[in-house]
C-alpha atoms as a PDB file:
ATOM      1  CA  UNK A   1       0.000   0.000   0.000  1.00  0.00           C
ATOM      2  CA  UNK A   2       3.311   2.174   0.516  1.00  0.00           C
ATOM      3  CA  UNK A   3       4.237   1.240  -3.545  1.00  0.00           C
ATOM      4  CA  UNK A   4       2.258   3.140  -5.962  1.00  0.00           C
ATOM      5  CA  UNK A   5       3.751   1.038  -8.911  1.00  0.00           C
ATOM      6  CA  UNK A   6       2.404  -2.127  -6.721  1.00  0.00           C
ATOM      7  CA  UNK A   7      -0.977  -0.355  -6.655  1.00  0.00           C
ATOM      8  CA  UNK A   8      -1.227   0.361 -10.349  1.00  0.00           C
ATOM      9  CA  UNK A   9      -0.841  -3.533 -10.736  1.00  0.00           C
ATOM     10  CA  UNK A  10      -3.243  -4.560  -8.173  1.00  0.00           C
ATOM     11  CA  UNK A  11      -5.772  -1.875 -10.002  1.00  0.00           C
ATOM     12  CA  UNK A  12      -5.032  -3.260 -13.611  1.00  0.00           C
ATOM     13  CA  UNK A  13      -6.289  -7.007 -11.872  1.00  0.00           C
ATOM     14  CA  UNK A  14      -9.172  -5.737 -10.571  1.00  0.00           C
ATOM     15  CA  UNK A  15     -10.381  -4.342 -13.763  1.00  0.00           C
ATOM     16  CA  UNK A  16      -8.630  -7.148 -15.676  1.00  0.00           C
ATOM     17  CA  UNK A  17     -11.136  -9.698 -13.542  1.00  0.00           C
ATOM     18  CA  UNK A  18     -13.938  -7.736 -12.540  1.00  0.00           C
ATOM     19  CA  UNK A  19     -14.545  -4.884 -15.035  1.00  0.00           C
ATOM     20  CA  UNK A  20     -14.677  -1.653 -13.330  1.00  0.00           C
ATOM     21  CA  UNK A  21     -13.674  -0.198 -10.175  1.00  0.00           C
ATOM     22  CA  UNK A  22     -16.924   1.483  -8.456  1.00  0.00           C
ATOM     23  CA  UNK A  23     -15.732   1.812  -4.373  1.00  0.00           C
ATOM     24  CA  UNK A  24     -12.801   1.388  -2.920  1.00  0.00           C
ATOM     25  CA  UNK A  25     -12.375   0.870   1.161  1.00  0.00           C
ATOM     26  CA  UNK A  26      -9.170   1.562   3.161  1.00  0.00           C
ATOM     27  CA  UNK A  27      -8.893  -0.937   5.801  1.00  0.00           C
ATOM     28  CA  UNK A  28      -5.235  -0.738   5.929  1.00  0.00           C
ATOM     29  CA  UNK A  29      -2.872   0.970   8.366  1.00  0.00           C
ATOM     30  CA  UNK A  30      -1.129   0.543  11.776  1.00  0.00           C
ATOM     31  CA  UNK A  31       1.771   1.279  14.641  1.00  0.00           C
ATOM     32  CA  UNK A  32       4.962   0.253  15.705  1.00  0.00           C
ATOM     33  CA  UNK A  33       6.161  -0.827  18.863  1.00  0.00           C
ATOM     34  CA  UNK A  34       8.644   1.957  18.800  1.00  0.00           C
ATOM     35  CA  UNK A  35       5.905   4.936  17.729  1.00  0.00           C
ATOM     36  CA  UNK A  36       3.848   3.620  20.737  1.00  0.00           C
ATOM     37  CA  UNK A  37       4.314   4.638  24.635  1.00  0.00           C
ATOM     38  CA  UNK A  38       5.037   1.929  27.246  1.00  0.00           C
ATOM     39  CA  UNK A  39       6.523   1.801  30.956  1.00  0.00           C
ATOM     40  CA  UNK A  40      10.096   1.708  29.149  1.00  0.00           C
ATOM     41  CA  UNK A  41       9.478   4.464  26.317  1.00  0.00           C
ATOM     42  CA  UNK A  42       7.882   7.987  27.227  1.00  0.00           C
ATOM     43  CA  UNK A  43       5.944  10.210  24.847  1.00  0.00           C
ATOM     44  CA  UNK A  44       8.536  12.430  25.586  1.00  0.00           C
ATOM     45  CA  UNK A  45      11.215   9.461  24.325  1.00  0.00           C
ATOM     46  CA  UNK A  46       9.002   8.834  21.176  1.00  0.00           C
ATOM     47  CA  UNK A  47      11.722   8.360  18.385  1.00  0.00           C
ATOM     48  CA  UNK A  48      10.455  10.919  15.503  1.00  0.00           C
ATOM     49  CA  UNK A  49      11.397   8.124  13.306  1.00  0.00           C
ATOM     50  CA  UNK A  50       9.045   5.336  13.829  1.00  0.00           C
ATOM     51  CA  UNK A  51       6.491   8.325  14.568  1.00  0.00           C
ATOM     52  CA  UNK A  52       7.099   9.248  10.564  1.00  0.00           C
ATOM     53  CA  UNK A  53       7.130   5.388   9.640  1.00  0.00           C
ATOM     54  CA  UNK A  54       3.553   4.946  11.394  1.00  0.00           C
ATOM     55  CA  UNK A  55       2.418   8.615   9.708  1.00  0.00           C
ATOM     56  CA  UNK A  56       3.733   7.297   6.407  1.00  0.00           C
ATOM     57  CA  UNK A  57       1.890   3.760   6.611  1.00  0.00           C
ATOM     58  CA  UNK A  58      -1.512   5.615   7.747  1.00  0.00           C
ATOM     59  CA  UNK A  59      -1.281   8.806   5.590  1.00  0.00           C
ATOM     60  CA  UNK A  60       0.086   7.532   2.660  1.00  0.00           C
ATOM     61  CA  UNK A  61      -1.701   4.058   2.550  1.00  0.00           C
ATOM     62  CA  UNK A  62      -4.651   5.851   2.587  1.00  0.00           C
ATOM     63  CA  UNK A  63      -3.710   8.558   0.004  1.00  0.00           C
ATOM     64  CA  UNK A  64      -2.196   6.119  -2.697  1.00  0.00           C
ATOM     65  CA  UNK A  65      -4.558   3.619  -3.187  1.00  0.00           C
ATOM     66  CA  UNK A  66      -7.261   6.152  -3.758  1.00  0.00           C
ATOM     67  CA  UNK A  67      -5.075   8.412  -5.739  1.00  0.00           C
ATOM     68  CA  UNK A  68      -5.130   5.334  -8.338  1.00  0.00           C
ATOM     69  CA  UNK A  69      -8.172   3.519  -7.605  1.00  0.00           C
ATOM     70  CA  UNK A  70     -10.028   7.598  -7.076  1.00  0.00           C
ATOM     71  CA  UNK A  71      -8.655   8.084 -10.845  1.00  0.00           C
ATOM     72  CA  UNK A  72     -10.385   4.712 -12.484  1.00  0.00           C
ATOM     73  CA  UNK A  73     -13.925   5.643 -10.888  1.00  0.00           C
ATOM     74  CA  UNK A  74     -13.724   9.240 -11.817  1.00  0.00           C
ATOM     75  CA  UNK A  75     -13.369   7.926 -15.446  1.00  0.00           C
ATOM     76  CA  UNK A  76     -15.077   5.395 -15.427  1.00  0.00           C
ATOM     77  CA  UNK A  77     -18.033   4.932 -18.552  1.00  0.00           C
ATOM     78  CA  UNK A  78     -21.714   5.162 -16.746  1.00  0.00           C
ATOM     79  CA  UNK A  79     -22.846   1.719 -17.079  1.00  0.00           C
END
């Protein structure tokens, strides 16, 4: 979800085996044990890091896959 060129593919399938693309859902995302507070790490000992890797796999795996998928269903042909 981090590799547009990956998504492209995985959108080319979908058409490829279904047709058309009419909603797309993003269920994906998470956190890493080093982005997340604990009795041994403080918010204040957050590493800005893993805070950027956990941004990156929530932001961007969000904003890809509809960046491609978003393009298909805006021109799509009315069926």
């Amino acid at each position: 979800m981090l590799d547009k060129e990956s998504i492209q593919q995985a959108a080319v399938a979908v058409e490829k085996t279904f047709g058309r693309v009419d909603f797309l859902i993003n269920g994906a995302g998470g956190n890493k044990t080093r982005a997340t507070t604990s009795p041994e790490l403080s918010f204040f000992d957050l590493p800005a890091e893993a805070i950027n890797d956990v941004f990156g796999l929530n932001f961007l795996g969000t904003l890809l896959p509809s960046q491609v998928f978003g393009k298909l269903m805006v021109h799509k042909k009315k069926a």
